[in-house]
N, C-alpha and C. Protein backbone atom coordinates (compact mmCIF):
# COMPACT_ATOMS: atom_id res chain seq x y z
N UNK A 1 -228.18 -21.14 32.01
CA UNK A 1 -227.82 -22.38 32.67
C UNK A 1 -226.74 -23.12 31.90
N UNK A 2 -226.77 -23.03 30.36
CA UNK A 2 -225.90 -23.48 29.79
C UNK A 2 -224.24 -23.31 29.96
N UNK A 3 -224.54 -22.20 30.28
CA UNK A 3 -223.08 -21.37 30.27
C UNK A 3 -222.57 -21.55 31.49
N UNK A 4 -223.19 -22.11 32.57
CA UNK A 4 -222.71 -21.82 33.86
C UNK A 4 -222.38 -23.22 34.04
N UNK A 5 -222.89 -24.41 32.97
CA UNK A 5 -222.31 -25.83 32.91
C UNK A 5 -221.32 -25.85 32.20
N UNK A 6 -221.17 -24.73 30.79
CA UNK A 6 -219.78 -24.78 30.18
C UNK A 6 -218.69 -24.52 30.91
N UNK A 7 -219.07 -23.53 32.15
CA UNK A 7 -218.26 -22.78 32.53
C UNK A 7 -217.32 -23.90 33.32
N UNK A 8 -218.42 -24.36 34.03
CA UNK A 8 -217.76 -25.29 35.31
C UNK A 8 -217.26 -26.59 34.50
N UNK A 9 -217.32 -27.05 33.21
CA UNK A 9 -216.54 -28.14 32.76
C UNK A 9 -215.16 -27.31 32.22
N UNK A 10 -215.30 -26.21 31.86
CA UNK A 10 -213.85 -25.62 31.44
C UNK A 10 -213.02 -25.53 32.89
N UNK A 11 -213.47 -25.11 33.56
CA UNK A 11 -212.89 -24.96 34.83
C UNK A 11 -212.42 -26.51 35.57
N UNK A 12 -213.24 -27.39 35.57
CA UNK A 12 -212.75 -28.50 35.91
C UNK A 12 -211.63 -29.20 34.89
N UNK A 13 -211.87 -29.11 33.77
CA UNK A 13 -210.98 -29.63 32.68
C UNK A 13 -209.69 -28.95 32.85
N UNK A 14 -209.69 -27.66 33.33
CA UNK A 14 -208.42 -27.02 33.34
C UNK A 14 -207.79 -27.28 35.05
N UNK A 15 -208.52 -27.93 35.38
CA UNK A 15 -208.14 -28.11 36.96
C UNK A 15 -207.26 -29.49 37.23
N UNK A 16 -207.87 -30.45 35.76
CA UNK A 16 -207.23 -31.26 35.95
C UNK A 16 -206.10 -31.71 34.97
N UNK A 17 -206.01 -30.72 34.05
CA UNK A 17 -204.63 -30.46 33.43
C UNK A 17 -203.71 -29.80 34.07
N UNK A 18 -204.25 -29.07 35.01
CA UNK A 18 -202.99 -28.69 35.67
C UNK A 18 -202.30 -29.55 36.65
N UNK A 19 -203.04 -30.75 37.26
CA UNK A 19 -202.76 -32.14 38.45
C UNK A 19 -201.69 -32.45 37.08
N UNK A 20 -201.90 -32.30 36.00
CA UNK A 20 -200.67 -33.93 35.16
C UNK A 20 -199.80 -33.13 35.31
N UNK A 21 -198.41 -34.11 35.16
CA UNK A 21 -196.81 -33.65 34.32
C UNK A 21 -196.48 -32.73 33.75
N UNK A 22 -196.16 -31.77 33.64
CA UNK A 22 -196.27 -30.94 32.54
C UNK A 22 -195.17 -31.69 31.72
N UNK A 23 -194.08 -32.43 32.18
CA UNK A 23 -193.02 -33.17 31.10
C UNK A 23 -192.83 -34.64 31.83
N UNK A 24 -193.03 -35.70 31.04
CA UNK A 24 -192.45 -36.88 31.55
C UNK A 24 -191.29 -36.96 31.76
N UNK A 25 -190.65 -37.58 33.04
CA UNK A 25 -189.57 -37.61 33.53
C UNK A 25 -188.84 -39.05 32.86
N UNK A 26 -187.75 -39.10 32.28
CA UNK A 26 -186.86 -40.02 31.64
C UNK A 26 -186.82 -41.00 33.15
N UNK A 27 -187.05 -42.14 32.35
CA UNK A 27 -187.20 -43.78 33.25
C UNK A 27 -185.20 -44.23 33.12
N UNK A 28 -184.74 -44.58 34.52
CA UNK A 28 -183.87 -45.44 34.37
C UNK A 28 -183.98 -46.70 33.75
N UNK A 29 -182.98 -46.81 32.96
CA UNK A 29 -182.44 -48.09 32.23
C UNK A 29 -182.25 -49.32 33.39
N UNK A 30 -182.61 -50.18 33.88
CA UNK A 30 -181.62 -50.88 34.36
C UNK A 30 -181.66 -52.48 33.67
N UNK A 31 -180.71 -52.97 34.07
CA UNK A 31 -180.46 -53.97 33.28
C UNK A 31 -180.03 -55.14 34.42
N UNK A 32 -179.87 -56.41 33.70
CA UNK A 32 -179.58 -57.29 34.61
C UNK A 32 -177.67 -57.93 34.33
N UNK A 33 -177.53 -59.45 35.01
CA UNK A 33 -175.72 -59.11 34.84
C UNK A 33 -176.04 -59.93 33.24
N UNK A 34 -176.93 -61.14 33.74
CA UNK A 34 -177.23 -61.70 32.25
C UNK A 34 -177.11 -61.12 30.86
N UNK A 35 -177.59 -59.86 31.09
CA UNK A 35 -177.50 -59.06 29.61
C UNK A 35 -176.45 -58.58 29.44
N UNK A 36 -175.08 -58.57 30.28
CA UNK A 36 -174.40 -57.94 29.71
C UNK A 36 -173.73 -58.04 28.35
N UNK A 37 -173.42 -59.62 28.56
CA UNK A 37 -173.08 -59.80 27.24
C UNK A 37 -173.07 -59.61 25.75
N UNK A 38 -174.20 -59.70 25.84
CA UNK A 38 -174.99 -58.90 24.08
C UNK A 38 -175.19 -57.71 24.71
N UNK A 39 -174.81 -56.85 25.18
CA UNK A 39 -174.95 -55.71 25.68
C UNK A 39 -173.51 -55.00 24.82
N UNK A 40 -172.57 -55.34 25.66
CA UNK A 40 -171.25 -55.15 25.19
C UNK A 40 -170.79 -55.51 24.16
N UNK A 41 -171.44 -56.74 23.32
CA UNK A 41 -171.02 -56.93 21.68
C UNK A 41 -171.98 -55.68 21.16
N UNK A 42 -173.25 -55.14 21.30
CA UNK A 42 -173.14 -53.95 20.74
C UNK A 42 -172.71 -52.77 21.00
N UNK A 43 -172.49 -52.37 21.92
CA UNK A 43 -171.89 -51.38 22.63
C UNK A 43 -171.03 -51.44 23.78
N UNK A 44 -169.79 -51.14 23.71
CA UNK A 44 -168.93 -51.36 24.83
C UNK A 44 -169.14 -50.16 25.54
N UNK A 45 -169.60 -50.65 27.06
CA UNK A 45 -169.41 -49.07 28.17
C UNK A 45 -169.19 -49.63 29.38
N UNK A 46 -168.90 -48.90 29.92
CA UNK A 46 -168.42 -48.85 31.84
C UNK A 46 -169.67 -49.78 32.37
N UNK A 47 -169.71 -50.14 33.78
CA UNK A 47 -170.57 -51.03 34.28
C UNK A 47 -170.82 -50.11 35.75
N UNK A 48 -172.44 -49.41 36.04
CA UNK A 48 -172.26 -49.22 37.31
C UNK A 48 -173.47 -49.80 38.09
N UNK A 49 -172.75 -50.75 39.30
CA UNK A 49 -173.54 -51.67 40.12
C UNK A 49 -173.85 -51.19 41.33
N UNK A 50 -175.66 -50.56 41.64
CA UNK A 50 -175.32 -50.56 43.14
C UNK A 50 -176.05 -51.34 44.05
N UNK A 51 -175.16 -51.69 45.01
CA UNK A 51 -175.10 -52.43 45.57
C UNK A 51 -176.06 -52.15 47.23
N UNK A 52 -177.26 -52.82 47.19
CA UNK A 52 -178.05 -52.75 48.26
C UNK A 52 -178.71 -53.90 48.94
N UNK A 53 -179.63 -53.30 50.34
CA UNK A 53 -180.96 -54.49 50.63
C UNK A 53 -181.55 -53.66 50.65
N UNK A 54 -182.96 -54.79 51.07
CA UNK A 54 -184.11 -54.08 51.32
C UNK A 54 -184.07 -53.44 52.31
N UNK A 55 -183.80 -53.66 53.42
CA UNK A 55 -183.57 -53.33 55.22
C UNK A 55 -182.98 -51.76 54.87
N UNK A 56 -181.53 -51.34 54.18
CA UNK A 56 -181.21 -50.04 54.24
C UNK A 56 -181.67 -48.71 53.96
N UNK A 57 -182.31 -48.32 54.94
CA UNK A 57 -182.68 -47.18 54.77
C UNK A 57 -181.57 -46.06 53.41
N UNK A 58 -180.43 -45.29 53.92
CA UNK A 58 -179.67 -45.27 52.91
C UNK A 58 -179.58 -45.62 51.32
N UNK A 59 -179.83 -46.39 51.68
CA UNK A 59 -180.38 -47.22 49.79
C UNK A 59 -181.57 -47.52 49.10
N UNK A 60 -182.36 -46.97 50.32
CA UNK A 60 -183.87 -46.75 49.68
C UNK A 60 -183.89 -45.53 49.44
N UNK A 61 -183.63 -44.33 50.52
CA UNK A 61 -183.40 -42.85 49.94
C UNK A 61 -182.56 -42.51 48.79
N UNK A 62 -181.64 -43.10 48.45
CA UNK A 62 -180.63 -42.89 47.51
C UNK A 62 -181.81 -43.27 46.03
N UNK A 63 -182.35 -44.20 46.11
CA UNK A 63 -183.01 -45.00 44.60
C UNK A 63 -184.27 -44.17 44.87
N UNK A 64 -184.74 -43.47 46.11
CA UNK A 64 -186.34 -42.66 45.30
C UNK A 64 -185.52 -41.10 45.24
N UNK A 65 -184.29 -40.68 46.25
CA UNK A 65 -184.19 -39.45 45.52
C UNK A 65 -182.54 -39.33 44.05
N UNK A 66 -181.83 -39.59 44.88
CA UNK A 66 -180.27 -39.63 43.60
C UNK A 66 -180.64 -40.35 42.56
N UNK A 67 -181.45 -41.47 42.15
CA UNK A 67 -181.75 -42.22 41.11
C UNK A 67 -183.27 -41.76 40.45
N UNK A 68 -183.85 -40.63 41.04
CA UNK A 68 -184.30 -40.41 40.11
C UNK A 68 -184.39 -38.68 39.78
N UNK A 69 -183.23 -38.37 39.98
CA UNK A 69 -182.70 -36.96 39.33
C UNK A 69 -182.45 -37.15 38.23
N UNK A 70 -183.32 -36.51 37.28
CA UNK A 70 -183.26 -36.22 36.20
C UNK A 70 -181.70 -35.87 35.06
N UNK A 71 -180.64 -35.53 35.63
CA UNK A 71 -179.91 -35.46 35.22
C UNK A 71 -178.79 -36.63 35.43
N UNK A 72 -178.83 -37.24 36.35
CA UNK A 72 -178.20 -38.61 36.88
C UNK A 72 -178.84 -39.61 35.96
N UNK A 73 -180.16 -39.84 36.11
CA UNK A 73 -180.74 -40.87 35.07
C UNK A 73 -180.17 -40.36 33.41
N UNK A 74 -180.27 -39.79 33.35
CA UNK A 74 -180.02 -38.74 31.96
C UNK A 74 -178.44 -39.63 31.54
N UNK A 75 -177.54 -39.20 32.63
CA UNK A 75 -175.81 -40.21 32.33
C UNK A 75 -176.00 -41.33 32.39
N UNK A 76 -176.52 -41.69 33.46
CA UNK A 76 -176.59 -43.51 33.44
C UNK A 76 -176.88 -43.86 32.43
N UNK A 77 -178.30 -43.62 31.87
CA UNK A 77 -178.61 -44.44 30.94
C UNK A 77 -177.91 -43.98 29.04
N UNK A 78 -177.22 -42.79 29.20
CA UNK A 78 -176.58 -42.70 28.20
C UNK A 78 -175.27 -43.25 27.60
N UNK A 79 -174.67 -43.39 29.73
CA UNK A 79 -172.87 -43.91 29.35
C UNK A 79 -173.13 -45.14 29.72
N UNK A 80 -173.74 -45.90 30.66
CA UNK A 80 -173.34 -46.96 30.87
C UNK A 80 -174.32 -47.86 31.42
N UNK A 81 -173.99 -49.17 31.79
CA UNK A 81 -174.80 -49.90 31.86
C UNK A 81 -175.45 -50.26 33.62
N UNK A 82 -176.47 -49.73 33.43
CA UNK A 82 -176.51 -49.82 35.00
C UNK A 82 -177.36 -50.66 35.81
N UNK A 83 -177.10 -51.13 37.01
CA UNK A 83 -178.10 -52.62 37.38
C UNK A 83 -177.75 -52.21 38.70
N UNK A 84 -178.60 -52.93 39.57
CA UNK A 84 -178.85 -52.97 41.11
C UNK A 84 -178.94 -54.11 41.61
N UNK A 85 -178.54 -54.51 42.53
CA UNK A 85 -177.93 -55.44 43.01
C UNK A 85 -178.50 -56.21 44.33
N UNK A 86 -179.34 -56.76 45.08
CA UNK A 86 -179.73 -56.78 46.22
C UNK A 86 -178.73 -57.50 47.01
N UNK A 87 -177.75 -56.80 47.43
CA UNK A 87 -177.25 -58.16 48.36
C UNK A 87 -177.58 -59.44 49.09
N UNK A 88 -178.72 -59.46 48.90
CA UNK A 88 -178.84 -60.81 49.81
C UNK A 88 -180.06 -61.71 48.81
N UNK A 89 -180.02 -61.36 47.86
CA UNK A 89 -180.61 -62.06 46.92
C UNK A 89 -180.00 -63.30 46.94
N UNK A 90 -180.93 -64.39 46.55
CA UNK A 90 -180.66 -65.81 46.40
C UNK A 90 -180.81 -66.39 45.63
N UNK A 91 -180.95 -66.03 44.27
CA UNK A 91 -180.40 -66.84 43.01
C UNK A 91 -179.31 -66.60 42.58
N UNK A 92 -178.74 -68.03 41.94
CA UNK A 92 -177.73 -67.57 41.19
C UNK A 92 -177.59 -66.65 40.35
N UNK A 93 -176.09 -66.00 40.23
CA UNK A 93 -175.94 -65.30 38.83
C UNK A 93 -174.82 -65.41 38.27
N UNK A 94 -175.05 -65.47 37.05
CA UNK A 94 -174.08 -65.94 36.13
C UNK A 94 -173.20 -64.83 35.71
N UNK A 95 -172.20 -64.01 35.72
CA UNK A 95 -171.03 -63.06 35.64
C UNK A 95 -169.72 -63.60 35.02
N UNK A 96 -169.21 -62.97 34.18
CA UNK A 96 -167.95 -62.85 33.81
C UNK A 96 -167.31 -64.18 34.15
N UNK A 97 -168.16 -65.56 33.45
CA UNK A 97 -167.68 -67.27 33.39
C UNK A 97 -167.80 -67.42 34.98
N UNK A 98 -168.27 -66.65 35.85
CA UNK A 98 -168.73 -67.87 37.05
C UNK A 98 -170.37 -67.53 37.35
N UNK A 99 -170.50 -68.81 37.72
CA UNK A 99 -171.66 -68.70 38.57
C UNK A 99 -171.34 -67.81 40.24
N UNK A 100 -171.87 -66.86 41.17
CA UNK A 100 -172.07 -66.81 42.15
C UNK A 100 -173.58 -67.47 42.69
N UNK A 101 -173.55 -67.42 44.40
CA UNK A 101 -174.47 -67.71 44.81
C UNK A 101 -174.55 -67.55 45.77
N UNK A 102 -176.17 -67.58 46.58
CA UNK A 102 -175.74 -66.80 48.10
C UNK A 102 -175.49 -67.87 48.89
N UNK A 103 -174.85 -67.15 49.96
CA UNK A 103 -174.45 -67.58 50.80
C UNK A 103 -174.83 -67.45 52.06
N UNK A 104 -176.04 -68.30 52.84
CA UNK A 104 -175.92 -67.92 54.33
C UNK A 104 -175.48 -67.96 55.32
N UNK A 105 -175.80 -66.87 56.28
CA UNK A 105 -174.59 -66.74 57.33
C UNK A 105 -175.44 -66.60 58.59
N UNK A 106 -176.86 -67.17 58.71
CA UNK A 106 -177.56 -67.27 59.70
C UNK A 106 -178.75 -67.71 58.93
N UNK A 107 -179.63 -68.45 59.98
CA UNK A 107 -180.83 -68.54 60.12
C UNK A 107 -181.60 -68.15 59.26
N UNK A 108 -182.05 -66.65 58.88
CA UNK A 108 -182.49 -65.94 58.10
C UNK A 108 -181.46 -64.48 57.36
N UNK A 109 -180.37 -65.27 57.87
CA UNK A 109 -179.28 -64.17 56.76
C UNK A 109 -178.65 -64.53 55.95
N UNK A 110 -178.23 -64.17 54.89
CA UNK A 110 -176.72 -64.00 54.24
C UNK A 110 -176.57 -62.87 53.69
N UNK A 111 -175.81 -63.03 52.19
CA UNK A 111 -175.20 -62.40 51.01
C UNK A 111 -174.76 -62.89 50.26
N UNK A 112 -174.92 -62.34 48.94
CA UNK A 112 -174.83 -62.87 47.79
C UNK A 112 -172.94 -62.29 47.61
N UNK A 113 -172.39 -64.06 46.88
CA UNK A 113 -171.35 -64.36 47.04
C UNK A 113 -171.02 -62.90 45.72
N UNK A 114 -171.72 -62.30 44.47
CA UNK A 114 -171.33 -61.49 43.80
C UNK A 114 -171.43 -60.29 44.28
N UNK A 115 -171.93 -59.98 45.71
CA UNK A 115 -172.21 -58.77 46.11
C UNK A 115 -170.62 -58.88 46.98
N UNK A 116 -170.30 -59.67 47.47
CA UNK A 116 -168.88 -59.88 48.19
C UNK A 116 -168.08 -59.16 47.46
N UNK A 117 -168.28 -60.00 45.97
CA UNK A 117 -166.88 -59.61 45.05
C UNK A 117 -166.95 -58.09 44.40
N UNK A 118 -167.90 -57.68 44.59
CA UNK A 118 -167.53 -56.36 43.75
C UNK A 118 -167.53 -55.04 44.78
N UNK A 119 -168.36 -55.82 46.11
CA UNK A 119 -168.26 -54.09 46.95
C UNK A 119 -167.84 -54.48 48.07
N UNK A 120 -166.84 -55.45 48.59
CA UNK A 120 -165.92 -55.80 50.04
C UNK A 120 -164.73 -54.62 49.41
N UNK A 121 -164.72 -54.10 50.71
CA UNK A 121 -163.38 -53.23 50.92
C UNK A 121 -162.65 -53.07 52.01
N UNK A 122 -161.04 -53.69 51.90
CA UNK A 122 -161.29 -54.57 52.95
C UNK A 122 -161.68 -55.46 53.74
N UNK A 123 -162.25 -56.39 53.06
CA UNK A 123 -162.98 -57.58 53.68
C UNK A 123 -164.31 -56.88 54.13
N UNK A 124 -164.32 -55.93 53.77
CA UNK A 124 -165.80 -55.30 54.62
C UNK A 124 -167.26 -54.97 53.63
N UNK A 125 -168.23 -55.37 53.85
CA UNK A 125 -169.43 -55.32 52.35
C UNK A 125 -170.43 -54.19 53.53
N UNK A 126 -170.78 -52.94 53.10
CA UNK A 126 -171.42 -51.70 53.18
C UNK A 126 -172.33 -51.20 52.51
N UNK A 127 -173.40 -50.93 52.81
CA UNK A 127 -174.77 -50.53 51.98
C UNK A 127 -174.89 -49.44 52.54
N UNK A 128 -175.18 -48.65 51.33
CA UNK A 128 -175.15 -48.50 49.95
C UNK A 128 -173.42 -48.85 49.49
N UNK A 129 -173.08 -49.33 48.09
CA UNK A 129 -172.09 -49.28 47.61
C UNK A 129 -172.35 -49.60 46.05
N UNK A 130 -171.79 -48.46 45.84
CA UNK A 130 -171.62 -48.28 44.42
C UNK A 130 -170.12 -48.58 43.61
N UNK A 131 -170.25 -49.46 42.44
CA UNK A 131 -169.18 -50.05 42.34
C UNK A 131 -169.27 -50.03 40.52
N UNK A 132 -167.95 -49.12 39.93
CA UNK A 132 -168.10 -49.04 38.48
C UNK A 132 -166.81 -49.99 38.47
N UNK A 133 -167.40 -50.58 36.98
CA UNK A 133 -166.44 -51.80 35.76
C UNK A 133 -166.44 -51.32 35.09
N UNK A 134 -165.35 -51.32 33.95
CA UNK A 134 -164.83 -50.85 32.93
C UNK A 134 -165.32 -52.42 31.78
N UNK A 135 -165.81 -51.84 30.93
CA UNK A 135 -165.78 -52.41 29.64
C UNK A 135 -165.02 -53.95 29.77
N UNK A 136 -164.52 -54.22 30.51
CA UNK A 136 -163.65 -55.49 30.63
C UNK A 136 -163.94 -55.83 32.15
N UNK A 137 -164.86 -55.37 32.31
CA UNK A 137 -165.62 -55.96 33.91
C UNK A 137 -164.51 -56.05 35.15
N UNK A 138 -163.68 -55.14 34.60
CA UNK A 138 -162.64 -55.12 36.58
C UNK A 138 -163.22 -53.63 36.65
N UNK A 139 -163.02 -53.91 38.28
CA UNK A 139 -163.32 -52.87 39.07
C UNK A 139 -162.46 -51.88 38.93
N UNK A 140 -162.83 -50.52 38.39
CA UNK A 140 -162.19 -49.40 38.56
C UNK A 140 -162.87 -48.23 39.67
N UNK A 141 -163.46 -48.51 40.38
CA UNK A 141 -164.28 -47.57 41.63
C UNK A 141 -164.88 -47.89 42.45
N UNK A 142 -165.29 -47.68 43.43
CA UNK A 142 -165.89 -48.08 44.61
C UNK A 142 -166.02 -47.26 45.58
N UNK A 143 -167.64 -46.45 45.99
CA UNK A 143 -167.70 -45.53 46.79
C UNK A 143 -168.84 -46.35 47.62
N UNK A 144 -168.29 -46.17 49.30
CA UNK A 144 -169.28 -46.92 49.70
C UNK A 144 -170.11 -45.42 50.93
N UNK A 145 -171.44 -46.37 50.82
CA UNK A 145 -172.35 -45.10 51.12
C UNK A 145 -172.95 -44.15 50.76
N UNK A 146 -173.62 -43.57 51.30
CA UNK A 146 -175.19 -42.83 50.15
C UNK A 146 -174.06 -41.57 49.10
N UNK A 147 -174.62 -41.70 47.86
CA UNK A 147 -174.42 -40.38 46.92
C UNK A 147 -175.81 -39.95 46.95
N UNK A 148 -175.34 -38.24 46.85
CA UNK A 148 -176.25 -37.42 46.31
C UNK A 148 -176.18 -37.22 45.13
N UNK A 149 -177.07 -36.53 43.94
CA UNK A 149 -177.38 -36.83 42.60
C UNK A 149 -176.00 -35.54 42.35
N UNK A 150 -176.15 -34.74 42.96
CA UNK A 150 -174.55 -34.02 42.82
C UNK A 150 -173.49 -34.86 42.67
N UNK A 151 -173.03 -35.40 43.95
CA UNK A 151 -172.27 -36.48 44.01
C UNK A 151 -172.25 -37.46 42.92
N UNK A 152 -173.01 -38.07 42.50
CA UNK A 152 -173.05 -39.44 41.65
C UNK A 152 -172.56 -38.55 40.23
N UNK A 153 -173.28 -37.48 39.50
CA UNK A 153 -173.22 -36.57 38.45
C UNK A 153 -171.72 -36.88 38.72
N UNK A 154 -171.04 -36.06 39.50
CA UNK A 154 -169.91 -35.76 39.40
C UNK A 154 -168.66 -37.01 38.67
N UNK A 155 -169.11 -38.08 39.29
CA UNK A 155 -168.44 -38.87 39.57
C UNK A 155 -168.41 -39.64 38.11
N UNK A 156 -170.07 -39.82 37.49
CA UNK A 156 -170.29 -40.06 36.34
C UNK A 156 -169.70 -39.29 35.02
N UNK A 157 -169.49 -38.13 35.39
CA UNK A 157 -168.78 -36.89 34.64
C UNK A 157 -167.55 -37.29 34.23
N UNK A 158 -166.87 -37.71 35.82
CA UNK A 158 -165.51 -38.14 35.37
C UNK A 158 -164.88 -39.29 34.75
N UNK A 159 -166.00 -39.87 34.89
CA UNK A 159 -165.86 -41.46 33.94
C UNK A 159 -166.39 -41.21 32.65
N UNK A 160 -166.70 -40.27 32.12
CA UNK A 160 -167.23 -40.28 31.01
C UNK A 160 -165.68 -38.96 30.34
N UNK A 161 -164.75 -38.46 30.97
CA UNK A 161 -164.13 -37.89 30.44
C UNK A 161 -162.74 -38.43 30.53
N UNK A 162 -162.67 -39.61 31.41
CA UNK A 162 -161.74 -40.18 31.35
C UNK A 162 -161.67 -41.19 30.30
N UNK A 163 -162.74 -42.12 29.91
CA UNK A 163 -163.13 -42.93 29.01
C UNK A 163 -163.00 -42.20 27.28
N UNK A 164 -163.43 -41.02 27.52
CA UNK A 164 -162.77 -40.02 26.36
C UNK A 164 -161.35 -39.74 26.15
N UNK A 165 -160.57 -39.77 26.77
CA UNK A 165 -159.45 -39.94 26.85
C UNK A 165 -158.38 -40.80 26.70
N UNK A 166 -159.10 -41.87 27.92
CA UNK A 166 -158.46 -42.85 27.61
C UNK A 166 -158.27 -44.16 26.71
């Protein structure tokens, strides 16, 4: 009888080591705009903002699958500083000596006046939009609409070999 209770706790014990992780998956960094500052007095890097709501489908798939590929999180949080953005958030934020703030544009709508400034193209603001700053907070990129973790890699690749360069 003994053995047939050892048996069945080895068997369960191994049933439920096999349910865990076998490796924890690396957590995105994200950060807010507030921090950049002492961010960049210790380390100067690129800035990448993306830019969403809650409502977009697009930008919810993008943040449970492209944001958390293991190799995408892996660049972000190595090259640069990365934060998310809700467009239609309604507190202020304090950026590069101004305050923004939202702005409504109905009843129960707006957008946030810093989501204007970094992902209008063309006068036009699009979710998903992803929008990289350079070390001196101007816009050097702007892709609007879903990346795949291919896509984003890539893109991160090239900012990290241009920044070597340049």
């Amino acid at each position: 009888m003994k053995k047939m209770q050892k048996a069945l706790l080895v068997f369960f014990l191994a049933g439920i080591i096999g349910l865990l992780p076998q490796e924890v998956k690396a957590q995105l960094k994200t950060i807010r705009f507030e921090q950049l500052d002492s961010l960049q007095q210790a380390e100067r890097r690129p800035i990448v903002v993306l830019l969403s709501t809650d409502w977009c489908t697009y930008c919810t798939r993008m943040k449970l699958s492209t944001l958390k590929e293991e190799q995408v999180v892996k660049q972000l949080n190595e090259t640069v500083y990365f934060i998310t953005l809700n467009a239609e958030e309604k507190k202020d934020i304090r950026f590069h000596g101004h305050t923004f703030k939202y702005k409504p544009t109905g009843v129960k709508t707006g957008v946030h006046e810093l989501a204007e400034q970094l992902g209008s193209i063309n006068g036009q603001l699009t979710y998903p939009t992803v929008c990289i700053l350079n070390a001196e907070r101007e816009i050097i990129f702007q892709h609007v609409g879903y990346l795949s973790a291919k896509e984003l890699s890539r893109i991160l690749s090239m900012l990290r070999k241009e920044g070597k360069s340049g």
